[in-house]
C-alpha atoms as a PDB file:
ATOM      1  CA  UNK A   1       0.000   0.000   0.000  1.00  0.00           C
ATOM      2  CA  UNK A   2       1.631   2.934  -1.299  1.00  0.00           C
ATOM      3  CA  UNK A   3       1.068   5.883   1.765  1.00  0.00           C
ATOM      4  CA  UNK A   4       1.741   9.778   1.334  1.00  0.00           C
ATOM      5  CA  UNK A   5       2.622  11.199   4.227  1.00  0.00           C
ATOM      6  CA  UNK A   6       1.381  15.450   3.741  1.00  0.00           C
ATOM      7  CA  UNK A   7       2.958  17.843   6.027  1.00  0.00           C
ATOM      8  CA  UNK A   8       1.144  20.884   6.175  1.00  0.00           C
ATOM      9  CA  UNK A   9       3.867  24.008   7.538  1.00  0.00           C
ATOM     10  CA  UNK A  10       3.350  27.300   7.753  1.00  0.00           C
ATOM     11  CA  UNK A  11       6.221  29.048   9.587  1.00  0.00           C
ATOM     12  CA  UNK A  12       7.736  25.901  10.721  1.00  0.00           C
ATOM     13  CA  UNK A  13      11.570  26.679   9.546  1.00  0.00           C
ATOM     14  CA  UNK A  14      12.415  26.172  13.504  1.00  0.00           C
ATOM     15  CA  UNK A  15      10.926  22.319  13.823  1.00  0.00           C
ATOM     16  CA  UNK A  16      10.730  21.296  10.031  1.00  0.00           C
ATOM     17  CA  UNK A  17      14.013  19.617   9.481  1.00  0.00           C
ATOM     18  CA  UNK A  18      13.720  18.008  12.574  1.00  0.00           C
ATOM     19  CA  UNK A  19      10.168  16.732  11.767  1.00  0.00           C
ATOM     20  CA  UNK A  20      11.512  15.570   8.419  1.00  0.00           C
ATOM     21  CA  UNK A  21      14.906  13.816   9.469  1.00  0.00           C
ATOM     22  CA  UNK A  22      12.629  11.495  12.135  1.00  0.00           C
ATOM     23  CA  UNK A  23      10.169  10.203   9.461  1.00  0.00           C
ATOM     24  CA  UNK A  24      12.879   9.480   7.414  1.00  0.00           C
ATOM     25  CA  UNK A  25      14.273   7.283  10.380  1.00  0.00           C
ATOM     26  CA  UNK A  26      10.842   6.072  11.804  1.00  0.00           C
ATOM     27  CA  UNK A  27       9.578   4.927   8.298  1.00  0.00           C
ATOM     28  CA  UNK A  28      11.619   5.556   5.447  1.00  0.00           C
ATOM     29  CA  UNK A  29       9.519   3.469   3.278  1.00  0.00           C
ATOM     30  CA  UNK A  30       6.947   6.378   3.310  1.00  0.00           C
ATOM     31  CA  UNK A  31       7.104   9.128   0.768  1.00  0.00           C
ATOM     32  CA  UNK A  32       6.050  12.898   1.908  1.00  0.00           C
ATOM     33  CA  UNK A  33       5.725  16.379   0.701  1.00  0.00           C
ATOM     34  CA  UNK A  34       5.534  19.609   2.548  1.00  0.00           C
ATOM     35  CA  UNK A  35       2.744  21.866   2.036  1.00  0.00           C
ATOM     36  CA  UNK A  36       4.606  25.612   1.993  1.00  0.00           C
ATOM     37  CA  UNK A  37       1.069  27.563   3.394  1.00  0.00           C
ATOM     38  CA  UNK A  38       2.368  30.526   2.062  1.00  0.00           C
ATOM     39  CA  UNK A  39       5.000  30.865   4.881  1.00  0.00           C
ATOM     40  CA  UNK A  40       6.629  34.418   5.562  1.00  0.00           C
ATOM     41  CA  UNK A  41       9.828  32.482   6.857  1.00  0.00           C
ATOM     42  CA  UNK A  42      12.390  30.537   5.598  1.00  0.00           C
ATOM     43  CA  UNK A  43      10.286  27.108   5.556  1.00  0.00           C
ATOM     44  CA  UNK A  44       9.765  26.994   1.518  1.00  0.00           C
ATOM     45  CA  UNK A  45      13.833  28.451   0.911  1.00  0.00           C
ATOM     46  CA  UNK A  46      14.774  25.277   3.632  1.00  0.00           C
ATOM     47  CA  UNK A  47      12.658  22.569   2.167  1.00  0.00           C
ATOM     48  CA  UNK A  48      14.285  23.517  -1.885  1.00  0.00           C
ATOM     49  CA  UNK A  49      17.788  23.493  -0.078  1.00  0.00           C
ATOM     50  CA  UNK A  50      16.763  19.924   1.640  1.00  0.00           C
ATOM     51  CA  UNK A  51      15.548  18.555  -1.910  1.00  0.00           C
ATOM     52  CA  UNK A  52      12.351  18.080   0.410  1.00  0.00           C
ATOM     53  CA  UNK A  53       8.849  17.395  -2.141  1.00  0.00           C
ATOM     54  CA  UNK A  54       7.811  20.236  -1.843  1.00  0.00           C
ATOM     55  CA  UNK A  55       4.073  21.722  -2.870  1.00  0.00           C
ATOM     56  CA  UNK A  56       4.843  25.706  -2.744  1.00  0.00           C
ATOM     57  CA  UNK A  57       1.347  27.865  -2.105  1.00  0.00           C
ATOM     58  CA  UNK A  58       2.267  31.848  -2.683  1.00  0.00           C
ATOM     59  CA  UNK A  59      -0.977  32.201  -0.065  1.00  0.00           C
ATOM     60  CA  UNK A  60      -2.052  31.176   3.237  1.00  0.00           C
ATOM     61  CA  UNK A  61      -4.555  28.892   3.038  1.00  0.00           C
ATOM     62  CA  UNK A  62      -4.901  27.581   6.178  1.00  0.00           C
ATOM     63  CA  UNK A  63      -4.989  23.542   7.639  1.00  0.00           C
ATOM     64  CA  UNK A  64      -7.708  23.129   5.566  1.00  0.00           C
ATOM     65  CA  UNK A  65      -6.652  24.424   2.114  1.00  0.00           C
ATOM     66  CA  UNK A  66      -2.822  23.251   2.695  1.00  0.00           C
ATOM     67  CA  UNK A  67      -4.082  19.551   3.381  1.00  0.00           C
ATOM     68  CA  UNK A  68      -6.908  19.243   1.023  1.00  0.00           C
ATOM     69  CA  UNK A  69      -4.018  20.352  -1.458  1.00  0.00           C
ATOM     70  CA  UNK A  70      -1.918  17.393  -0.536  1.00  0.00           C
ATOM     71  CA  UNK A  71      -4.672  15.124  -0.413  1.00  0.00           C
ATOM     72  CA  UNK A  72      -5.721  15.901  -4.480  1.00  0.00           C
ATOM     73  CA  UNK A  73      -1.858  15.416  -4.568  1.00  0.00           C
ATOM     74  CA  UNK A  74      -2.213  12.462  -3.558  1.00  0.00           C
ATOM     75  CA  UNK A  75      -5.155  11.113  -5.254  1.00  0.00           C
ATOM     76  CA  UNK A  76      -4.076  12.497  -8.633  1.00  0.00           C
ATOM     77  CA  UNK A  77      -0.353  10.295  -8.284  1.00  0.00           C
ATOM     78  CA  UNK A  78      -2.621   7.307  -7.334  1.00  0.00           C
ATOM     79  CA  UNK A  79      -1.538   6.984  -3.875  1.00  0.00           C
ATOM     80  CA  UNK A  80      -3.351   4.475  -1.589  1.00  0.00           C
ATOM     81  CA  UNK A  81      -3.405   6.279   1.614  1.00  0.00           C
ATOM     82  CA  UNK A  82      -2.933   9.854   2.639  1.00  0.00           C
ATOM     83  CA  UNK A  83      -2.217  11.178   6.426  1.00  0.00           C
ATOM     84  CA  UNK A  84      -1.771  13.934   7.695  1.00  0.00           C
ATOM     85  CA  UNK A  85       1.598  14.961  10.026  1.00  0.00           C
ATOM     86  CA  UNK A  86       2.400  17.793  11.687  1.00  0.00           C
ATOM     87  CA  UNK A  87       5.428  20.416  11.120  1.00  0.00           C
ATOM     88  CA  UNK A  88       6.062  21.037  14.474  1.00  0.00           C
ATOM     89  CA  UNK A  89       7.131  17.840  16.301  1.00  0.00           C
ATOM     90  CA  UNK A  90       3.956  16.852  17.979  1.00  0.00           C
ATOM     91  CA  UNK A  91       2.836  13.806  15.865  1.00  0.00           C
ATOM     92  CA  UNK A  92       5.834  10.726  16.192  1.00  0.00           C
ATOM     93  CA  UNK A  93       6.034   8.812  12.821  1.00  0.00           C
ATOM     94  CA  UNK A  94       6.660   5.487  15.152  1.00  0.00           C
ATOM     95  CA  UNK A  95       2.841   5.141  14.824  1.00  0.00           C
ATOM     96  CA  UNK A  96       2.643   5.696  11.214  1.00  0.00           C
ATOM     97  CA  UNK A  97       2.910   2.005  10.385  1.00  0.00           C
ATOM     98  CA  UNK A  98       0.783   0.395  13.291  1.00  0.00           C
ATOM     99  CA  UNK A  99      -2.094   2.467  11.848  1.00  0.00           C
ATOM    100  CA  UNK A 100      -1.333   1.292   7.813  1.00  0.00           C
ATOM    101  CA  UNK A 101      -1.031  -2.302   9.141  1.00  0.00           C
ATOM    102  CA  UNK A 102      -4.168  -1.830  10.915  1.00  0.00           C
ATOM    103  CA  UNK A 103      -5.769  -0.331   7.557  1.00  0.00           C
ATOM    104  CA  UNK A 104      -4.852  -3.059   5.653  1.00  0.00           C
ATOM    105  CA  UNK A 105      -5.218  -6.292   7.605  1.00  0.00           C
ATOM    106  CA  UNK A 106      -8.888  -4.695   8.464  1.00  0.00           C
ATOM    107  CA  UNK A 107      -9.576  -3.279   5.254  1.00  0.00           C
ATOM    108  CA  UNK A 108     -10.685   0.080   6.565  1.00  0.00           C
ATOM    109  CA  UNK A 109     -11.406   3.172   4.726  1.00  0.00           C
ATOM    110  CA  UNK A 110     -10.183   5.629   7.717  1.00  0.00           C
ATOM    111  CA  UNK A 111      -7.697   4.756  10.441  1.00  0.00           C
ATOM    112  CA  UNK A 112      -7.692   7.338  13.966  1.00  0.00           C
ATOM    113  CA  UNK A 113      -5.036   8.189  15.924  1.00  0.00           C
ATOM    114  CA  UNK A 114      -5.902   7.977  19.559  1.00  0.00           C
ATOM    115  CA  UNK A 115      -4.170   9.090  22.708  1.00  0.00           C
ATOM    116  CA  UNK A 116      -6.902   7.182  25.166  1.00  0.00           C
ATOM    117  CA  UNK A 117      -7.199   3.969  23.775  1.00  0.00           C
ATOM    118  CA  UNK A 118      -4.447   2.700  26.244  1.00  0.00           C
ATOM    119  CA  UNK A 119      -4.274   5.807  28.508  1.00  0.00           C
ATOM    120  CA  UNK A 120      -6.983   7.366  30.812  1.00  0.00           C
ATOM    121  CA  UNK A 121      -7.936  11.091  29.027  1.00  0.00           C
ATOM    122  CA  UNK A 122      -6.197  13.933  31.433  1.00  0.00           C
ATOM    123  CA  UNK A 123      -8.764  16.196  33.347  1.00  0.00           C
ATOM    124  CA  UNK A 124      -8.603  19.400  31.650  1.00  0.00           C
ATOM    125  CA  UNK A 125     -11.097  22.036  29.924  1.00  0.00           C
ATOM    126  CA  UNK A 126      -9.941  21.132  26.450  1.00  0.00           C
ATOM    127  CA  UNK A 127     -10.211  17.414  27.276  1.00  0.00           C
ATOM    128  CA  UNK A 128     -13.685  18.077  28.511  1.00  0.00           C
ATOM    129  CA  UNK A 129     -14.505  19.387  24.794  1.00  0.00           C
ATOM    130  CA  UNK A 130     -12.896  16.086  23.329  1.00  0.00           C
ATOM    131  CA  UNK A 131     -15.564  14.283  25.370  1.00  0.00           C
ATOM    132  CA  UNK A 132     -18.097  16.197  23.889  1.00  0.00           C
ATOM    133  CA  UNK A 133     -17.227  15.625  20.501  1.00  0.00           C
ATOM    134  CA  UNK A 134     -16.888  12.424  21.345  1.00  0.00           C
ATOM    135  CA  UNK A 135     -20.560  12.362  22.000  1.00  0.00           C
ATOM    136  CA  UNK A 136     -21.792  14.006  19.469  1.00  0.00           C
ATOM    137  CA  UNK A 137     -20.579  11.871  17.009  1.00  0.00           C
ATOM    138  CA  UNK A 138     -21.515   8.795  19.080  1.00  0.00           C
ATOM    139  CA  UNK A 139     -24.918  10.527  18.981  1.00  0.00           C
ATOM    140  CA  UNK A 140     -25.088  10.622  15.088  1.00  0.00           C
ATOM    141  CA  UNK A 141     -23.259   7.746  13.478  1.00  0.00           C
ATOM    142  CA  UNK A 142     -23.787   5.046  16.363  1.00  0.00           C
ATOM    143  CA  UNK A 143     -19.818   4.863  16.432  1.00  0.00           C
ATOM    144  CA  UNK A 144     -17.578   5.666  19.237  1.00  0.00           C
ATOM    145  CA  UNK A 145     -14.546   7.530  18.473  1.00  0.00           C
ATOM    146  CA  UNK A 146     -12.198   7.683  21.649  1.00  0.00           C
ATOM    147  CA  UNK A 147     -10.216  10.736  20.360  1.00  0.00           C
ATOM    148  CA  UNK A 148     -11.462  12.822  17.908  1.00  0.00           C
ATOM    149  CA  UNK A 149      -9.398  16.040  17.733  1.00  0.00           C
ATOM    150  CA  UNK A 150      -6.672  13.672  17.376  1.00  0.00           C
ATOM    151  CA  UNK A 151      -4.912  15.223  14.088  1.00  0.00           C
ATOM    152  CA  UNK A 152      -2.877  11.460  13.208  1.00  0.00           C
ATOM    153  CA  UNK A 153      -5.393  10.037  10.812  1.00  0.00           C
ATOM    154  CA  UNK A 154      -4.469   7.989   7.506  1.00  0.00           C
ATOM    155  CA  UNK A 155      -7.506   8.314   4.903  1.00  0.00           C
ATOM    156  CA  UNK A 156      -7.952   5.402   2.497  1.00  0.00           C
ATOM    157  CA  UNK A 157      -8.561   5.614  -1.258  1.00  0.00           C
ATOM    158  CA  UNK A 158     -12.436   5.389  -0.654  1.00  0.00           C
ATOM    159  CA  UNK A 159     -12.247   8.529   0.908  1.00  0.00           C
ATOM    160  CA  UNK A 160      -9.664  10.112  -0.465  1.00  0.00           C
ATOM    161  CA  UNK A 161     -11.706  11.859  -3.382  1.00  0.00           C
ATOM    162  CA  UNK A 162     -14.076  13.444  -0.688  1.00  0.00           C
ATOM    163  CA  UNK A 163     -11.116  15.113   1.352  1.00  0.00           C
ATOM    164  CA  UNK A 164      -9.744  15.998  -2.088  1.00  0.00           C
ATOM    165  CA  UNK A 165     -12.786  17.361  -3.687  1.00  0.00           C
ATOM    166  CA  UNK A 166     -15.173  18.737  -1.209  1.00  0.00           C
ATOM    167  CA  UNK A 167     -15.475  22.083  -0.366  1.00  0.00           C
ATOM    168  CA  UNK A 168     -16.681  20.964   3.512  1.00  0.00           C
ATOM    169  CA  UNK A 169     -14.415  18.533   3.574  1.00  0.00           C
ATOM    170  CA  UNK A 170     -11.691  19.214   6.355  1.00  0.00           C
ATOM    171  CA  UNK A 171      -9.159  17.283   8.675  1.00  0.00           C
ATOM    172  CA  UNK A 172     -11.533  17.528  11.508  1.00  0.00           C
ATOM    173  CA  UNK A 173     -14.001  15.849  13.541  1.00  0.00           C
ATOM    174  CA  UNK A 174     -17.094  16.939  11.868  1.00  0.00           C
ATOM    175  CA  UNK A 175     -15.933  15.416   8.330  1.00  0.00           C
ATOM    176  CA  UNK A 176     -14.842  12.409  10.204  1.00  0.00           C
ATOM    177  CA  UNK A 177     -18.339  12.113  11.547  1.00  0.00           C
ATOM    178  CA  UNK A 178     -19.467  12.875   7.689  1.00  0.00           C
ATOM    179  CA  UNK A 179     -17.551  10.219   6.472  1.00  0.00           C
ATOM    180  CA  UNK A 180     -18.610   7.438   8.933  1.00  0.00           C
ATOM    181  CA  UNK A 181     -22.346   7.930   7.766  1.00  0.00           C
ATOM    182  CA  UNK A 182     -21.460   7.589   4.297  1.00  0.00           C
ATOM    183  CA  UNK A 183     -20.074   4.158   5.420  1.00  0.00           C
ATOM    184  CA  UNK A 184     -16.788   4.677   5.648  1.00  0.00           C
ATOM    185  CA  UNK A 185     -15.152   1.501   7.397  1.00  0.00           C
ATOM    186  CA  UNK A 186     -13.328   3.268  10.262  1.00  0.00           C
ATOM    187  CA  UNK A 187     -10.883   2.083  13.293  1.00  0.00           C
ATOM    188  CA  UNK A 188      -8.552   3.436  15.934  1.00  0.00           C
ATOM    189  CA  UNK A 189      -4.915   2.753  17.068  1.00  0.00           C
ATOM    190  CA  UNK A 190      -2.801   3.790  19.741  1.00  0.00           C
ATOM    191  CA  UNK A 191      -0.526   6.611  19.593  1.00  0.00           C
ATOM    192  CA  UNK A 192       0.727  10.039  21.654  1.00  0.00           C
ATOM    193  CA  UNK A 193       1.376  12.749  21.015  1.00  0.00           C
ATOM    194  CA  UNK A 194       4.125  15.869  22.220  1.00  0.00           C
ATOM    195  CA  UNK A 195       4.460  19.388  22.651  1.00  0.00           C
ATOM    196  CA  UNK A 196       4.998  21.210  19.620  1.00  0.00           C
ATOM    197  CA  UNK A 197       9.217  21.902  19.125  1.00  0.00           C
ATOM    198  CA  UNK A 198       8.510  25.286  18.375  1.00  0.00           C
ATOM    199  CA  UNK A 199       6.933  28.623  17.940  1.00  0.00           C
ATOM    200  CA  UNK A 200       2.874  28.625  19.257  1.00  0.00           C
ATOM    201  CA  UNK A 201       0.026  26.909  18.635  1.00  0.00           C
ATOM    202  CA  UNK A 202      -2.729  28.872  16.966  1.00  0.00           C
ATOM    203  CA  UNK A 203      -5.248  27.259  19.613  1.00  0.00           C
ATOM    204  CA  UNK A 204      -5.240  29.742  22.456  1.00  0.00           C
ATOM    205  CA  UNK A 205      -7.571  28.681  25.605  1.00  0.00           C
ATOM    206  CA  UNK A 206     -10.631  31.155  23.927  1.00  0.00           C
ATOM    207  CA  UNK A 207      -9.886  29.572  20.511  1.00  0.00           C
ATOM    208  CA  UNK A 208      -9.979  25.820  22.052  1.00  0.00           C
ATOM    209  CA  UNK A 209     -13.589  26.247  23.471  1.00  0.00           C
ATOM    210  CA  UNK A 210     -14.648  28.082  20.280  1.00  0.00           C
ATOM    211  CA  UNK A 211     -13.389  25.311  18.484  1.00  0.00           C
ATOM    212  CA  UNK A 212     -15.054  22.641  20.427  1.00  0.00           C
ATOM    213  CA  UNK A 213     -18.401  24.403  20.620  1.00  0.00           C
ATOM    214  CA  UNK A 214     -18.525  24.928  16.725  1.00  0.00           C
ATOM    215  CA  UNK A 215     -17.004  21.227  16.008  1.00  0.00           C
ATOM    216  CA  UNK A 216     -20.100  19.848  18.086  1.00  0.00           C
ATOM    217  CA  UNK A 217     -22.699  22.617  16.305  1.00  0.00           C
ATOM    218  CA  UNK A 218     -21.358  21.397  13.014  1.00  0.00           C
ATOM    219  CA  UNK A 219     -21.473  17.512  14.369  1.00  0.00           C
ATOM    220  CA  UNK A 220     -25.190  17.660  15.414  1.00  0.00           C
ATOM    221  CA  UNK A 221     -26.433  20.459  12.362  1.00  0.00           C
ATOM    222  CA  UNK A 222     -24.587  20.071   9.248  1.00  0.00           C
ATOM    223  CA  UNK A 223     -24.526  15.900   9.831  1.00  0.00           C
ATOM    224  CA  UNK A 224     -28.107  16.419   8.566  1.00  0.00           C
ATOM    225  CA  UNK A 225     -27.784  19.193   5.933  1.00  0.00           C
ATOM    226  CA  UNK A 226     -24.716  17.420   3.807  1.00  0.00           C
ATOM    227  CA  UNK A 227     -26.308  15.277   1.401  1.00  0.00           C
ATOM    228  CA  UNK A 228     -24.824  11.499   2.445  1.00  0.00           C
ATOM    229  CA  UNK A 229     -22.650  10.072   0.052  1.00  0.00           C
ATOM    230  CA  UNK A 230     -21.954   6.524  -1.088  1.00  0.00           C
ATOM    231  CA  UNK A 231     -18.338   5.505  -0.884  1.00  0.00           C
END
């Protein structure tokens, strides 16, 4: 099963190299590209001096836009499986192929990252939000999903068109709860996750709650406004 791994970066020259040099040691049988989100630092000038694939936007597009843009990558080089890693450190490419073995001996269209399969969830605000989420979808699909803001997924070829295509379609729990009623086959395996190596996360304690409040509006409203689609 041929796997792209898409790294979205947008002002990650600090924690990119890094990021790159331990998925090339973790699993070096994966190919990647870096998605340049129209950085104003030297992330796109590192990745041409690394010989890194690069896919170079001249504007910020944001998560969405920068993965959906690997993704179509993806799909148009007739890759089997797409995932998602981050820039800055936090996702460990260890897990990567666990969660491909998983898709393949199970034949599953969608494979989650989760931090609580084998680890109680820490008592926190932000963790209380998860929960929710976790709900909600529960709540619409009939499926639990232990950890949904998660960001290590691996999206299988049934899907991949969707995350490619769509204008909703986003790495976040609302499309994942999309996807599972449009019968994607979907499964979970351990990882965890780190702090970021550098610079700040653009989820500030405000922006968290926001996030979680309008991930669980979009869970329980737009679930039944999105026309279903057969994978």
């Amino acid at each position: 099963m041929r796997l792209l791994v898409v790294i979205p970066a947008y002002n990650e020259e600090a924690s990119l190299p890094s990021t790159v040099r331990e998925l090339r040691s973790k699993a070096p049988e994966v190919d990647f590209v870096v998605v340049n989100d129209g950085s104003g630092d030297r992330t796109a000038e590192i990745c041409r001096a690394e010989g890194y694939p690069l896919l170079d936007l001249s504007t910020n597009l944001g998560l969405t836009g920068a993965f959906q843009t690997g993704v179509r990558y993806a799909y148009e080089e007739g890759y089997d499986a797409v995932m998602q890693l981050d820039a800055d450190g936090q996702h460990d490419p260890a897990f990567i192929r666990p969660m491909l073995e998983k898709m393949q001996k199970e034949g599953l269209d969608l494979v989650l990252g989760s931090r609580f399969l084998t680890g109680k969830r820490p008592h926190s605000l932000r963790m209380v939000g998860n929960a929710l989420i976790e709900g909600a979808i529960r709540l619409t699909t009939g499926k639990r999903v232990t950890d949904p803001t998660c960001g290590m997924r691996i999206y299988g070829r049934r899907v991949m068109e969707h995350m490619a295509y769509a204008s909703a379609a986003r790495p976040e729990p609302d499309t994942i709860a999309f996807l599972i009623r449009c019968g994607a086959k979907t499964g979970e395996s351990p990882v965890s996750t780190r702090e970021r190596e550098a610079g700040v996360s653009y989820l500030s304690m405000g922006k968290s709650i926001r996030y979680m409040a309008q991930m669980g509006m979009n869970i329980f409203v737009l679930q039944w406004v999105l026309k279903k689609e057969k994978l």
